[in-house]
PDB file of N, CA and C in Angstrom:
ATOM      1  N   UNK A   1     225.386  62.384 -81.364  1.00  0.00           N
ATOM      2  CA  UNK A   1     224.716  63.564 -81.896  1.00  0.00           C
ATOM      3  C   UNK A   1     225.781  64.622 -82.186  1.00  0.00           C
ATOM      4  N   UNK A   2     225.582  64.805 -83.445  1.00  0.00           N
ATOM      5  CA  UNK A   2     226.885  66.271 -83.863  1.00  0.00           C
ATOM      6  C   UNK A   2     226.096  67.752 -83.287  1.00  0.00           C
ATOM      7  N   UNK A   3     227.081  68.504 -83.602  1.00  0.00           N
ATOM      8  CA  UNK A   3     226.989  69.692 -83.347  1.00  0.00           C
ATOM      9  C   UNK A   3     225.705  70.308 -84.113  1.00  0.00           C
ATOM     10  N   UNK A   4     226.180  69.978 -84.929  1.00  0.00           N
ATOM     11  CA  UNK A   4     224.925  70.373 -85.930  1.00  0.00           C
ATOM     12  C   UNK A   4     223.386  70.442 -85.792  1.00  0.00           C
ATOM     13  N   UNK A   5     223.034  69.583 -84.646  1.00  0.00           N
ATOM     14  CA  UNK A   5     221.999  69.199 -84.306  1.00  0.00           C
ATOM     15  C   UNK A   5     221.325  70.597 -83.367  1.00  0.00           C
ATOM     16  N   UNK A   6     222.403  71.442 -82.526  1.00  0.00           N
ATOM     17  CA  UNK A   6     222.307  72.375 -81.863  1.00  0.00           C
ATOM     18  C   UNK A   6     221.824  73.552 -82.493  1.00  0.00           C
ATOM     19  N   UNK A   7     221.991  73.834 -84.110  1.00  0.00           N
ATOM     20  CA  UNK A   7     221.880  74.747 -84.573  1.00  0.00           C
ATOM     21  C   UNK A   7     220.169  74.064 -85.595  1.00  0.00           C
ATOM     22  N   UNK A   8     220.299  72.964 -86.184  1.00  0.00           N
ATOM     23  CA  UNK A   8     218.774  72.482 -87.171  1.00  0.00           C
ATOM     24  C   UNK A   8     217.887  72.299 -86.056  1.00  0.00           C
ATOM     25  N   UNK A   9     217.998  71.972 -84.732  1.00  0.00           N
ATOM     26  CA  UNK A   9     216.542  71.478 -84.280  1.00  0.00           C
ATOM     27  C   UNK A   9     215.887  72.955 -83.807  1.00  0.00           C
ATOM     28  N   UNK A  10     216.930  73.900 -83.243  1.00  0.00           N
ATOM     29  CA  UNK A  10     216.049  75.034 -82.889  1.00  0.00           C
ATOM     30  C   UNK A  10     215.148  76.118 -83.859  1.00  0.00           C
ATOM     31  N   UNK A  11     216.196  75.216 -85.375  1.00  0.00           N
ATOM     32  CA  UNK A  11     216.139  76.238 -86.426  1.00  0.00           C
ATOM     33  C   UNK A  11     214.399  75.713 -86.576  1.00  0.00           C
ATOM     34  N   UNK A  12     214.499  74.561 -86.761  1.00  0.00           N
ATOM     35  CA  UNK A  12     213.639  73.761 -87.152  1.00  0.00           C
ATOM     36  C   UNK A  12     211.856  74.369 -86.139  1.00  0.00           C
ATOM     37  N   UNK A  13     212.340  73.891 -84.987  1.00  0.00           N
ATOM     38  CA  UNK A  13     211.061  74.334 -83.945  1.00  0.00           C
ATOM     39  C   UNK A  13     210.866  75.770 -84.076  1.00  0.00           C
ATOM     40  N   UNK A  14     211.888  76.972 -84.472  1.00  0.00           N
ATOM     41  CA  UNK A  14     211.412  78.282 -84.911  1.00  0.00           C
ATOM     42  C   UNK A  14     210.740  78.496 -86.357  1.00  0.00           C
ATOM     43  N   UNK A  15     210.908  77.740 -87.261  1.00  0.00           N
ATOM     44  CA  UNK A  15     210.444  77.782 -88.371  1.00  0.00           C
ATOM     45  C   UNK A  15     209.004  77.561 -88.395  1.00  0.00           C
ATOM     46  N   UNK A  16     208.580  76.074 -87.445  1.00  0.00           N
ATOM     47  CA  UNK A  16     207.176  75.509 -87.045  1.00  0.00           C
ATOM     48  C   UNK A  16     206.660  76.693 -86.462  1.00  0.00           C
ATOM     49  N   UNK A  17     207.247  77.274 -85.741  1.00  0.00           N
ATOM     50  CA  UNK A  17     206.516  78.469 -84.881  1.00  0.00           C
ATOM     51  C   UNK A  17     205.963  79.433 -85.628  1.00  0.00           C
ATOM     52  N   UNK A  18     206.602  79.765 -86.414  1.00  0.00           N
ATOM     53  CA  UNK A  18     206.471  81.151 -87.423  1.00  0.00           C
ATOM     54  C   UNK A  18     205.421  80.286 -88.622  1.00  0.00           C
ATOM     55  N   UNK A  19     205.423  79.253 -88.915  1.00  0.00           N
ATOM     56  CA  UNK A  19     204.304  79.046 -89.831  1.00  0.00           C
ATOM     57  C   UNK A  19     203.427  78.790 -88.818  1.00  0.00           C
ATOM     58  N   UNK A  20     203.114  78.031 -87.977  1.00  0.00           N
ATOM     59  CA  UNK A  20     202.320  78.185 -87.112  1.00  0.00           C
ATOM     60  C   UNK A  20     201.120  79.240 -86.364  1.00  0.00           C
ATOM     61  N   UNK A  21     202.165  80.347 -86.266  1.00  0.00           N
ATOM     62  CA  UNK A  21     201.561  81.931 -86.004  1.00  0.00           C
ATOM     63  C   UNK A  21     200.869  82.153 -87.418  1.00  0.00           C
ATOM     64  N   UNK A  22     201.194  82.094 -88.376  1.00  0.00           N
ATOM     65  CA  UNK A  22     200.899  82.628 -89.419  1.00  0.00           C
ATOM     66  C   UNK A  22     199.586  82.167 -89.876  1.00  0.00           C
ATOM     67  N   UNK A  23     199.406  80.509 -89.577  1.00  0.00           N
ATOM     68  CA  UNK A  23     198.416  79.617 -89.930  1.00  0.00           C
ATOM     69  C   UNK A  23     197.402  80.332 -88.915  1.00  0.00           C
ATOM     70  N   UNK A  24     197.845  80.715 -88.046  1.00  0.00           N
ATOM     71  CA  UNK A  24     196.583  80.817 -86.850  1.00  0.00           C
ATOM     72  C   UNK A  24     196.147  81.691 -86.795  1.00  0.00           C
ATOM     73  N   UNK A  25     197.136  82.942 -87.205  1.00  0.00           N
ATOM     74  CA  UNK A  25     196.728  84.494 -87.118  1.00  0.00           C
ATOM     75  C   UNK A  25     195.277  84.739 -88.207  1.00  0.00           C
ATOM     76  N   UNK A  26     195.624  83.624 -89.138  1.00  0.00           N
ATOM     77  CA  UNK A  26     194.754  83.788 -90.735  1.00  0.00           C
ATOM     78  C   UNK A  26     193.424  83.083 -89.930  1.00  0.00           C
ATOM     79  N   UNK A  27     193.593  82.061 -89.282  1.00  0.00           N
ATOM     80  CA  UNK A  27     192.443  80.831 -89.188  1.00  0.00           C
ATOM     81  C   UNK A  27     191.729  82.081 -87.670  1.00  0.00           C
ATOM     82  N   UNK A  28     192.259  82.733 -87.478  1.00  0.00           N
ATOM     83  CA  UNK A  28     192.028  83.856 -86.164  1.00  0.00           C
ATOM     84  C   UNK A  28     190.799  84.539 -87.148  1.00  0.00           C
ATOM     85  N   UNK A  29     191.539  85.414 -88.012  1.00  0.00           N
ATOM     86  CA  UNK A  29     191.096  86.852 -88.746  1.00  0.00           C
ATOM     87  C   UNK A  29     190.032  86.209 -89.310  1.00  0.00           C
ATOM     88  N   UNK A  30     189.719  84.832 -90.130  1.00  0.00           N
ATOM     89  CA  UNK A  30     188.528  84.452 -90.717  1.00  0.00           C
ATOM     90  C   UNK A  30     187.245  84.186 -89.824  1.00  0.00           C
ATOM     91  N   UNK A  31     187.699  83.519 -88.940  1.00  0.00           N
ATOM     92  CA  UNK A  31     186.603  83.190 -87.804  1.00  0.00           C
ATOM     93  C   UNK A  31     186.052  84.603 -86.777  1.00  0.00           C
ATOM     94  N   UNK A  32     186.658  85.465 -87.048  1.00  0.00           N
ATOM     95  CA  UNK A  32     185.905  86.738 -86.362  1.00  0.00           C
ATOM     96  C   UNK A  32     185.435  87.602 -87.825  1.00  0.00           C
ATOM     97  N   UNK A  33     185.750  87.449 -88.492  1.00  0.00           N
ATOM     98  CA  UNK A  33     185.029  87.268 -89.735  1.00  0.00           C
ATOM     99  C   UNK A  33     183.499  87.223 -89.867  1.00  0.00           C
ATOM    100  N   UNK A  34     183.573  85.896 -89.855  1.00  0.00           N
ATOM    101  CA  UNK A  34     182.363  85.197 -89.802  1.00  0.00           C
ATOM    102  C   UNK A  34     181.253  85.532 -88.677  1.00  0.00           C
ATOM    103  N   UNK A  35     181.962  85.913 -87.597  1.00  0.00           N
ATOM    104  CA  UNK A  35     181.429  86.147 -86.445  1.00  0.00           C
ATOM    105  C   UNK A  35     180.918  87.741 -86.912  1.00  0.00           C
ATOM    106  N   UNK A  36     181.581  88.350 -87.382  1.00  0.00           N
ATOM    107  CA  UNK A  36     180.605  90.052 -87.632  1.00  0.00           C
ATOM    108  C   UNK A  36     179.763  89.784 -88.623  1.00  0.00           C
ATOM    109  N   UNK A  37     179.958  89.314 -89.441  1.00  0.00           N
ATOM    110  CA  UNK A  37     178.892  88.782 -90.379  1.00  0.00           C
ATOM    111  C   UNK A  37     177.287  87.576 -90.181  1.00  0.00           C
ATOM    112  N   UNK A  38     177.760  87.585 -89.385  1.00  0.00           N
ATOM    113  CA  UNK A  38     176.314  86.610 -88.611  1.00  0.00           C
ATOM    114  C   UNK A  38     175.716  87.777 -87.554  1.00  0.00           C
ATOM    115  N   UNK A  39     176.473  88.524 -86.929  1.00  0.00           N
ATOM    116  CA  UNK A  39     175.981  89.259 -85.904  1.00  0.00           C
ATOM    117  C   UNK A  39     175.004  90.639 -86.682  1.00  0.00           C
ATOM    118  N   UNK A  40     175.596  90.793 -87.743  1.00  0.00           N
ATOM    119  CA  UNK A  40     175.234  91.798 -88.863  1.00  0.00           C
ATOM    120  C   UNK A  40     174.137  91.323 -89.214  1.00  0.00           C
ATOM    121  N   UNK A  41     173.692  90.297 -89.981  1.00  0.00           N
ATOM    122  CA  UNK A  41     172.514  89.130 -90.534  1.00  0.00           C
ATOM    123  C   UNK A  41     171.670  89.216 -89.408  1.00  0.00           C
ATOM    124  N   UNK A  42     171.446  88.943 -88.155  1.00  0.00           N
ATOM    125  CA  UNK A  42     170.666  88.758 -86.800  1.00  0.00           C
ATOM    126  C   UNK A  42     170.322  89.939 -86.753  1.00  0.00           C
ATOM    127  N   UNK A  43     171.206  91.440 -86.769  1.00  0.00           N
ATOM    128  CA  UNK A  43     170.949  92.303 -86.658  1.00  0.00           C
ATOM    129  C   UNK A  43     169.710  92.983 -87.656  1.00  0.00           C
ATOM    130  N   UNK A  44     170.142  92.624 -89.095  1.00  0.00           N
ATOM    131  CA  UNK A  44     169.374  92.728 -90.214  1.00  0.00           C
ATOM    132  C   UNK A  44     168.246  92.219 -89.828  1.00  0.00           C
ATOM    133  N   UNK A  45     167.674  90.717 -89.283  1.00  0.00           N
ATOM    134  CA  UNK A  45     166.609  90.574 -89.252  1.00  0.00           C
ATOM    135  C   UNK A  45     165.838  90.824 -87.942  1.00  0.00           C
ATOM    136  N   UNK A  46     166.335  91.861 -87.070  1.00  0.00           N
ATOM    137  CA  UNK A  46     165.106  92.207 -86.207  1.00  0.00           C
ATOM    138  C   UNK A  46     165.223  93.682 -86.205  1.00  0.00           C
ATOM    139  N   UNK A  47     165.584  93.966 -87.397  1.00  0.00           N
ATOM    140  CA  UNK A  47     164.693  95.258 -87.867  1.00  0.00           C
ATOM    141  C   UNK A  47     164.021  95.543 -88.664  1.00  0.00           C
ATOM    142  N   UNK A  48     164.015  93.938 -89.420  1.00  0.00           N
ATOM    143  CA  UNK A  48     162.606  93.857 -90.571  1.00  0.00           C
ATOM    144  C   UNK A  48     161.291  93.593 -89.600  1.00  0.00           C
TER     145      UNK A  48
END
């Protein structure tokens, strides 16, 4: 194993991380989303 390996694999597992966060932060923000918007709808219908 070269040297090299010391500097691409961490690069590598920080890169996964940061798309990772990014994927999740989004897949986060949509699903509470959805969640005020159903709670809103329920709300709507027991005041008709």
């Amino acid at each position: 194993m070269g040297a090299g390996h010391f500097i691409y694999i961490p690069a590598v597992a920080f890169i996964g991380v940061v798309i990772g966060w990014i994927l999740g932060s989004r897949a986060a923000r949509d699903a509470f989303a959805v969640e005020l918007k159903r709670r809103e709808e329920r709300a709507a219908k027991r005041r008709d």
